[in-house]
N, C-alpha and C. Protein backbone atom coordinates (compact mmCIF):
# COMPACT_ATOMS: atom_id res chain seq x y z
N UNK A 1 -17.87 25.59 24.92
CA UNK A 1 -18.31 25.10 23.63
C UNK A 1 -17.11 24.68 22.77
N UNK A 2 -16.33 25.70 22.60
CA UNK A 2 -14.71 25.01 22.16
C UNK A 2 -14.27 24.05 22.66
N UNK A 3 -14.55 23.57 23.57
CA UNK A 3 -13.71 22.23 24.31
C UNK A 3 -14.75 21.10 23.98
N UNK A 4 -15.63 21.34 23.34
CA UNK A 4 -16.76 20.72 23.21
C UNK A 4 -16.16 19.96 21.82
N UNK A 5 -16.27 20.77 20.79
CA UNK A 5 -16.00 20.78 19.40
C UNK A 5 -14.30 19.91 19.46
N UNK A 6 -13.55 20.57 20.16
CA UNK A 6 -11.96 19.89 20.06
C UNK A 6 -12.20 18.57 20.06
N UNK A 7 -12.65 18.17 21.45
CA UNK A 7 -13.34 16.65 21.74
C UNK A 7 -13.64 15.97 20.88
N UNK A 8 -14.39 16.70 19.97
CA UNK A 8 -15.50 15.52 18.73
C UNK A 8 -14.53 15.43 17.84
N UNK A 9 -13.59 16.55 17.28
CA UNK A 9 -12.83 16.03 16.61
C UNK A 9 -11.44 15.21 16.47
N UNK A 10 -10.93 15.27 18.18
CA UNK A 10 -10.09 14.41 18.12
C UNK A 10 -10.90 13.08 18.29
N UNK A 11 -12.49 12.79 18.73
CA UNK A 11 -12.76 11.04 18.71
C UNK A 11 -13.34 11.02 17.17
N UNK A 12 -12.99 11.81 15.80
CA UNK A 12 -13.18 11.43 14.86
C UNK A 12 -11.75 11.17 14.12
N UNK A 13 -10.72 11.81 15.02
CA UNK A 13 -9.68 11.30 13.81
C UNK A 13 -8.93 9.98 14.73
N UNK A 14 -9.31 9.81 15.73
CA UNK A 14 -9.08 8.43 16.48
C UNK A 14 -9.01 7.07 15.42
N UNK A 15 -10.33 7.09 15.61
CA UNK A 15 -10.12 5.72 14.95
C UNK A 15 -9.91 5.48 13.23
N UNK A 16 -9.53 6.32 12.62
CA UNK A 16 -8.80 6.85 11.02
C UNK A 16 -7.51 6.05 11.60
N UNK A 17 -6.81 7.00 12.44
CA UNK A 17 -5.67 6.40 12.92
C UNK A 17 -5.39 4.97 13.28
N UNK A 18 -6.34 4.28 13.73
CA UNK A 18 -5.99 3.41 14.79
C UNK A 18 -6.26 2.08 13.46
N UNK A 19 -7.56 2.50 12.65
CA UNK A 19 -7.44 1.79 11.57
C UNK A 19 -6.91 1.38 10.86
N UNK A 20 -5.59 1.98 10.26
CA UNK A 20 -4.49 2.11 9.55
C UNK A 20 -3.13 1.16 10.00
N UNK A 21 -3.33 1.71 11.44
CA UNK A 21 -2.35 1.22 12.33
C UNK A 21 -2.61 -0.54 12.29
N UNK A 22 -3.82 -0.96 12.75
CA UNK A 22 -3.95 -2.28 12.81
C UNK A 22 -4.19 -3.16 11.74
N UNK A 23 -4.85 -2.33 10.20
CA UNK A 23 -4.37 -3.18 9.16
C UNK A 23 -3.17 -3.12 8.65
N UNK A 24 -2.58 -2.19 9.08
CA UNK A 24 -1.11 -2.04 8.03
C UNK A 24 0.40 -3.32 9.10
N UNK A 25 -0.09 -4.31 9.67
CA UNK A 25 -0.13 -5.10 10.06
C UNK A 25 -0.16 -6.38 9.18
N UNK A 26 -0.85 -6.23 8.40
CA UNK A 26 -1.53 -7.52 7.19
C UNK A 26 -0.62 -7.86 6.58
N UNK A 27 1.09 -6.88 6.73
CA UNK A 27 1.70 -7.43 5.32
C UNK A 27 3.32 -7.39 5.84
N UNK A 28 4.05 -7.96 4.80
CA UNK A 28 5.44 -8.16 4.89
C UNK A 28 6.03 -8.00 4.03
N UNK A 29 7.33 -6.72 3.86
CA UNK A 29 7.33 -6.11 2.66
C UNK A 29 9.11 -6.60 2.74
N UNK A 30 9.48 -6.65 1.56
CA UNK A 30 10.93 -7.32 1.40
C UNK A 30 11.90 -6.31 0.23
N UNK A 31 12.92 -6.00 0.09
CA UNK A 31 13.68 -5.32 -0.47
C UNK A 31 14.21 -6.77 -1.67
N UNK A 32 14.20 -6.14 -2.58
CA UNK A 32 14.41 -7.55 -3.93
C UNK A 32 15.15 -6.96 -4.77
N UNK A 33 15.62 -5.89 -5.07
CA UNK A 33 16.47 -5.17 -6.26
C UNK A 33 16.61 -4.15 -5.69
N UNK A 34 17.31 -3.33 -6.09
CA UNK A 34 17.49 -1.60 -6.26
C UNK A 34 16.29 -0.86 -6.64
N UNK A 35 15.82 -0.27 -5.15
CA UNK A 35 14.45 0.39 -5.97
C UNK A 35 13.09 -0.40 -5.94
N UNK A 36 13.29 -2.00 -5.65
CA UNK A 36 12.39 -2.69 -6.18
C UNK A 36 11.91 -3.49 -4.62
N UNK A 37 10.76 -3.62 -4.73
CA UNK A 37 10.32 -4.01 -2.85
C UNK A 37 9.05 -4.66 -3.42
N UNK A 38 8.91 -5.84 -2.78
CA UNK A 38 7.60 -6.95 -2.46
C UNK A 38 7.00 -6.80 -1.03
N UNK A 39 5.94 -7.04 -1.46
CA UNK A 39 4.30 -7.17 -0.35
C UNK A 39 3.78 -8.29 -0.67
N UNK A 40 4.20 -8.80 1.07
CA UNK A 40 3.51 -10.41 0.84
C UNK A 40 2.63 -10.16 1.98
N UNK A 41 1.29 -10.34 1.46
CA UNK A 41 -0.08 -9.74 2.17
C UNK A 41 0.07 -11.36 3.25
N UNK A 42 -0.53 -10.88 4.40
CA UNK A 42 -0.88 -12.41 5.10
C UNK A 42 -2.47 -12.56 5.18
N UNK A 43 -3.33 -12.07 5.46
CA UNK A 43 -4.78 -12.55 4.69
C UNK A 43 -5.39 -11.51 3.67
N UNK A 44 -5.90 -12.09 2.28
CA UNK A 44 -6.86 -11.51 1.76
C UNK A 44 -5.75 -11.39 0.66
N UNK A 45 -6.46 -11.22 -0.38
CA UNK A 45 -5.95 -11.49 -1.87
C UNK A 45 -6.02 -10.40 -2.88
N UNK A 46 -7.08 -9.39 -2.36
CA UNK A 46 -7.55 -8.32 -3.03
C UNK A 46 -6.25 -7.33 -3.99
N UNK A 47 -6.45 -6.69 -4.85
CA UNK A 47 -5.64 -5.67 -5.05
C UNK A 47 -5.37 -4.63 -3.93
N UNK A 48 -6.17 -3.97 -3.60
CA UNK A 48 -5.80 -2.86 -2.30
C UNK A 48 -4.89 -3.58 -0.94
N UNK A 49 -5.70 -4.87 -0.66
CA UNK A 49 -3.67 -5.61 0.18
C UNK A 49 -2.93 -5.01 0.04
N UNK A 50 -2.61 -5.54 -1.62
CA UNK A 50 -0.99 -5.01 -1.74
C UNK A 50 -0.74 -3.66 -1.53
N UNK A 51 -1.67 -2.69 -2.40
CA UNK A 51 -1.75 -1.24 -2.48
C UNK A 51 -1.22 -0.90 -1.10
N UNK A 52 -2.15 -0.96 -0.42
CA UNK A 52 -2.08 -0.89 1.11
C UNK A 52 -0.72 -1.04 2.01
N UNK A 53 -0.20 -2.16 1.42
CA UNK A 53 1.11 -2.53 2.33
C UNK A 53 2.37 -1.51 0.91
N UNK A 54 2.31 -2.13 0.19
CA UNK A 54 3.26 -0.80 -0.72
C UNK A 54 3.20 1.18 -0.67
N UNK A 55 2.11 1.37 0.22
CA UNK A 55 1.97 2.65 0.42
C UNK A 55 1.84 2.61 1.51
N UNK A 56 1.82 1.88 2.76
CA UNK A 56 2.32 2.16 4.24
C UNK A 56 4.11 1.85 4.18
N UNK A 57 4.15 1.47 3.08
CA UNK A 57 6.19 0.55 3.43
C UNK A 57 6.46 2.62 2.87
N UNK A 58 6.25 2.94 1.49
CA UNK A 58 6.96 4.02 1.06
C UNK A 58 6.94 5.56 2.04
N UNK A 59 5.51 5.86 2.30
CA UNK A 59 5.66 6.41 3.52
C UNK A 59 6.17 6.41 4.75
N UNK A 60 6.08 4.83 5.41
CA UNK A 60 6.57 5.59 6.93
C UNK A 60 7.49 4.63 6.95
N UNK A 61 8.25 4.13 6.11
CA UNK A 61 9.34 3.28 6.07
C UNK A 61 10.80 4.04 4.74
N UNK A 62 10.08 4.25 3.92
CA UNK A 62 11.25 4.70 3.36
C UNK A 62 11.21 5.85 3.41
N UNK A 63 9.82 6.72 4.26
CA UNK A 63 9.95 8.28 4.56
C UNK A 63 9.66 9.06 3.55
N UNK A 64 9.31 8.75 2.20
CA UNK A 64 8.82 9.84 1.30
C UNK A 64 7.27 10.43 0.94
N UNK A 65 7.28 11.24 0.21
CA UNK A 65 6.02 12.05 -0.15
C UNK A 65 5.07 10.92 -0.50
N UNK A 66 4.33 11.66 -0.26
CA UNK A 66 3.00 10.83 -0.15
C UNK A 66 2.36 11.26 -2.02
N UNK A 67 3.07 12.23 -2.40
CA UNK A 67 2.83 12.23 -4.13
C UNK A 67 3.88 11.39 -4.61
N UNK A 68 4.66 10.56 -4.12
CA UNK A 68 5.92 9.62 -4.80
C UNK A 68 4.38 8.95 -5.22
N UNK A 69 4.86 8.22 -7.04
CA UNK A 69 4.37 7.60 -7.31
C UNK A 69 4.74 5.99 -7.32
N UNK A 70 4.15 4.98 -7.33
CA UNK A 70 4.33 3.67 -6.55
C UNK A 70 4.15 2.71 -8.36
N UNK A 71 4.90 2.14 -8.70
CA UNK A 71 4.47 1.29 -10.07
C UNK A 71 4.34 -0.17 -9.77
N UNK A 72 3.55 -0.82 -10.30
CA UNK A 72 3.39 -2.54 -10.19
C UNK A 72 4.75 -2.71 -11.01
N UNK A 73 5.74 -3.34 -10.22
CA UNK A 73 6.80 -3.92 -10.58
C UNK A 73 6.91 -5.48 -11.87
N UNK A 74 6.24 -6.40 -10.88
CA UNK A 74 5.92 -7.71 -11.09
C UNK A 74 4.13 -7.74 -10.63
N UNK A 75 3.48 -8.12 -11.50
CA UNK A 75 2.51 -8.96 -10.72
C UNK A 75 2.62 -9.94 -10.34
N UNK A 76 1.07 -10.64 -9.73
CA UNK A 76 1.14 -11.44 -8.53
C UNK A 76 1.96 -12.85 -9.02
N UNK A 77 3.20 -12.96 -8.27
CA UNK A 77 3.47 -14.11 -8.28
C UNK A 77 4.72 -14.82 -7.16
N UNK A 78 5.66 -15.81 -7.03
CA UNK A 78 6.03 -16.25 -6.06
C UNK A 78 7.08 -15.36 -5.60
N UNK A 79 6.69 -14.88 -3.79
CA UNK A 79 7.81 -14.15 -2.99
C UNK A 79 8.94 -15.08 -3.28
N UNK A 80 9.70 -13.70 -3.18
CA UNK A 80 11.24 -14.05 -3.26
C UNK A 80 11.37 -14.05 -1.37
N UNK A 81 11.01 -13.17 -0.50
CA UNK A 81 11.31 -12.65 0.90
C UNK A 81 10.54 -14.44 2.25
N UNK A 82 9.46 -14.72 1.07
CA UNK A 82 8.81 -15.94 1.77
C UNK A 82 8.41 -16.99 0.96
N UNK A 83 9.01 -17.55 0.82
CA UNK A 83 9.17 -18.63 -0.59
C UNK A 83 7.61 -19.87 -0.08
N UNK A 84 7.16 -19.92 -0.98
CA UNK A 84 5.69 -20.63 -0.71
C UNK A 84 4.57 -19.63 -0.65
N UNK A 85 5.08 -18.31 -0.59
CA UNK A 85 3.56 -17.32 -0.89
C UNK A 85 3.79 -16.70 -1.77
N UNK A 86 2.29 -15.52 -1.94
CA UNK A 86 2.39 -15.25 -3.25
C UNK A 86 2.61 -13.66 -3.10
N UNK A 87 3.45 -13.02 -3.90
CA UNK A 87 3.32 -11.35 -3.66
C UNK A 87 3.68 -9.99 -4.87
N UNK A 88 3.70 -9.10 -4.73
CA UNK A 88 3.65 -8.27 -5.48
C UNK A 88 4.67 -7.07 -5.56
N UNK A 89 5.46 -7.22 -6.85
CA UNK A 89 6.87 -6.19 -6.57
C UNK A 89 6.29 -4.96 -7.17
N UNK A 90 6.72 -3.88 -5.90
CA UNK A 90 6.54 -2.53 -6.33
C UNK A 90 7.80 -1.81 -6.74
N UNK A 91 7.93 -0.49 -7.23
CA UNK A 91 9.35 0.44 -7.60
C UNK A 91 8.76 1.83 -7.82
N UNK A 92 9.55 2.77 -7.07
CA UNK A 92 9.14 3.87 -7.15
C UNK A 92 9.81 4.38 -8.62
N UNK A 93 10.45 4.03 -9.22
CA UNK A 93 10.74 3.73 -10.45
C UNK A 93 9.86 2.91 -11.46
N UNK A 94 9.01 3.71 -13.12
CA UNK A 94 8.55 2.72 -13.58
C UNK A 94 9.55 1.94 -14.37
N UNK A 95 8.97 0.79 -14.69
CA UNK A 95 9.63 -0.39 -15.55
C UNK A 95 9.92 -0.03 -16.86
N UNK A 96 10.48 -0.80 -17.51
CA UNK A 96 11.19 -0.77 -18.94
C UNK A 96 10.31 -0.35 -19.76
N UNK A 97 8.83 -0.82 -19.75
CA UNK A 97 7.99 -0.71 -21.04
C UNK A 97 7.14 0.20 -19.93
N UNK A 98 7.31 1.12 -18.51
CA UNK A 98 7.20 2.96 -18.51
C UNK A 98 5.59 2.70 -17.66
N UNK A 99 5.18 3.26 -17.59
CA UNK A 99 3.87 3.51 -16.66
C UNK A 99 2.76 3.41 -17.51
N UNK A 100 1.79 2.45 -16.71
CA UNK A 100 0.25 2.13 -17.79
C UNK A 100 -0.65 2.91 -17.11
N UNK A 101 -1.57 4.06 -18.20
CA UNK A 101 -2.72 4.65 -17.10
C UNK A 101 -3.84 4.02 -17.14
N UNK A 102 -4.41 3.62 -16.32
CA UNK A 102 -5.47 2.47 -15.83
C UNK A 102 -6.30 2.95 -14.72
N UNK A 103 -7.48 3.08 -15.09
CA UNK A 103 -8.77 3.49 -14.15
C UNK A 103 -8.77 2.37 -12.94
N UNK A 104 -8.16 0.75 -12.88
CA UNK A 104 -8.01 0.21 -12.46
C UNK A 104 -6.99 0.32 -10.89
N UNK A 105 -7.08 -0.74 -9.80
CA UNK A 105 -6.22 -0.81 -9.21
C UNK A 105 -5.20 -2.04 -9.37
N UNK A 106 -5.58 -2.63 -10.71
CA UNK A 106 -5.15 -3.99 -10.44
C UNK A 106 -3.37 -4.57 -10.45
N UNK A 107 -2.79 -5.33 -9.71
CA UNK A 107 -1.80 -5.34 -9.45
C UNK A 107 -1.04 -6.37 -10.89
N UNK A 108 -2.06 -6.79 -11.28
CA UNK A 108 -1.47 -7.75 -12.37
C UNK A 108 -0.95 -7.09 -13.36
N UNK A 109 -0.97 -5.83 -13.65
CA UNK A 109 -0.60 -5.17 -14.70
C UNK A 109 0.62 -4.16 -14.41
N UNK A 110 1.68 -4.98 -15.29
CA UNK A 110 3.03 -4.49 -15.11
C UNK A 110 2.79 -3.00 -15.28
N UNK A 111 3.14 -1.51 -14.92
CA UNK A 111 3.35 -0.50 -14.71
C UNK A 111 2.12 0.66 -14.53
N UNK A 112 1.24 -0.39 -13.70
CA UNK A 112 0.12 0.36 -13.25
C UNK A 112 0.57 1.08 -12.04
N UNK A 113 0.08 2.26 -11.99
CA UNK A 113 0.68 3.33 -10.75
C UNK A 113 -0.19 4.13 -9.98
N UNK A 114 0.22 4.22 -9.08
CA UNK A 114 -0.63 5.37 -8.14
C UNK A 114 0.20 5.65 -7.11
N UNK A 115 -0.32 6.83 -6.70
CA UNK A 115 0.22 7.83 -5.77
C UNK A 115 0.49 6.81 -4.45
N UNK A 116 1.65 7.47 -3.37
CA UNK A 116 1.86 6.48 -2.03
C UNK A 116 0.79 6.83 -1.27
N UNK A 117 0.18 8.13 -1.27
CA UNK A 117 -1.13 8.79 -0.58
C UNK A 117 -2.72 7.20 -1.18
N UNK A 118 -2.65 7.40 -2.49
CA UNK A 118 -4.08 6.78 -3.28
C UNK A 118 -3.48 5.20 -2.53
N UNK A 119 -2.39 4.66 -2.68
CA UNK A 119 -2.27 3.23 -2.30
C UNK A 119 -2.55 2.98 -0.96
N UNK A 120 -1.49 4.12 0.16
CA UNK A 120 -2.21 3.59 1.35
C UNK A 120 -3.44 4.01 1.94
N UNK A 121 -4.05 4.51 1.25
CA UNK A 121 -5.75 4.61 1.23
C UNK A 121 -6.29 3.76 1.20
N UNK A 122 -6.09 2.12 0.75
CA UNK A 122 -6.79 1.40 0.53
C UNK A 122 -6.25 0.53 1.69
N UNK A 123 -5.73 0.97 3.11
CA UNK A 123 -5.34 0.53 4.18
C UNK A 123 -7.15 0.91 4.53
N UNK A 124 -7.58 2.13 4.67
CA UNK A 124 -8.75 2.14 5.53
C UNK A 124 -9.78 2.25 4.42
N UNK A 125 -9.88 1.83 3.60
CA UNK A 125 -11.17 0.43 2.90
C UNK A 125 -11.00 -0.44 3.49
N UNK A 126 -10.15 -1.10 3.45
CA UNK A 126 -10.02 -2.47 4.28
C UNK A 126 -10.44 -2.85 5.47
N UNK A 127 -9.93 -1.80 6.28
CA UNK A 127 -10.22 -1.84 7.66
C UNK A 127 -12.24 -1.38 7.46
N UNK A 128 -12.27 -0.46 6.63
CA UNK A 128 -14.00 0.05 6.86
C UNK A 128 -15.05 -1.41 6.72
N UNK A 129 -14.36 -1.96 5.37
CA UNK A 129 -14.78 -3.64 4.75
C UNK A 129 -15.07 -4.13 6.02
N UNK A 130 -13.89 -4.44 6.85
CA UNK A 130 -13.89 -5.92 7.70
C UNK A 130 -14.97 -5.59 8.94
């Protein structure tokens, strides 16, 4: 019966994993300042894109806590890393005029924040969406 139960729960955290893995794929993240990093999503326009690729880059790229908080740097406008698209600067540092609290996810708003855990969460919405 135990080997029963192990089973079900490793084919439930399967595809969590595998989800993550194949959208966090969607994006291309670029170093632009000190502190300061762009997500240039390749399909889909949504706010959680970016979320998504700015909280898979801080976790398993720059290796920190998943309570580091993540601030909208710049909203959406022209990559510096791919010149002709459009993208979104993050900083684990907030900006000059400090962190906005916003029920929102929206990226357009200079020092809107959330956790690296709450951003790359919106890796598997995405994947649940498609």
């Amino acid at each position: 019966m135990n080997m029963i139960k192990a089973a079900l729960l490793a084919g439930l955290m399967v595809p969590g994993h595998m989800a993550q893995a194949g959208y966090a794929n969607n994006f291309n993240v670029y170093p632009v300042a000190a502190n300061v990093f762009e997500v240039v999503v390749k399909s889909g326009r949504a706010p959680g894109d970016y979320w998504c690729g700015a909280g898979v880059y801080v976790i398993s790229q720059l290796s920190r806590s998943s309570s580091d908080r993540i601030f909208v740097w710049r909203g959406r406008g022209a990559s510096v890393g791919e010149p002709g698209k459009t993208s979104v600067q993050f900083s684990l540092t907030p900006p000059q005029q400090g962190a906005v609290t916003s029920a929102s996810n929206t990226v357009d708003l200079v020092g809107n924040v959330l956790s690296s855990a709450q951003a790359r969460a919106y890796c598997y919405d995405r994947t649940i969406k498609d």
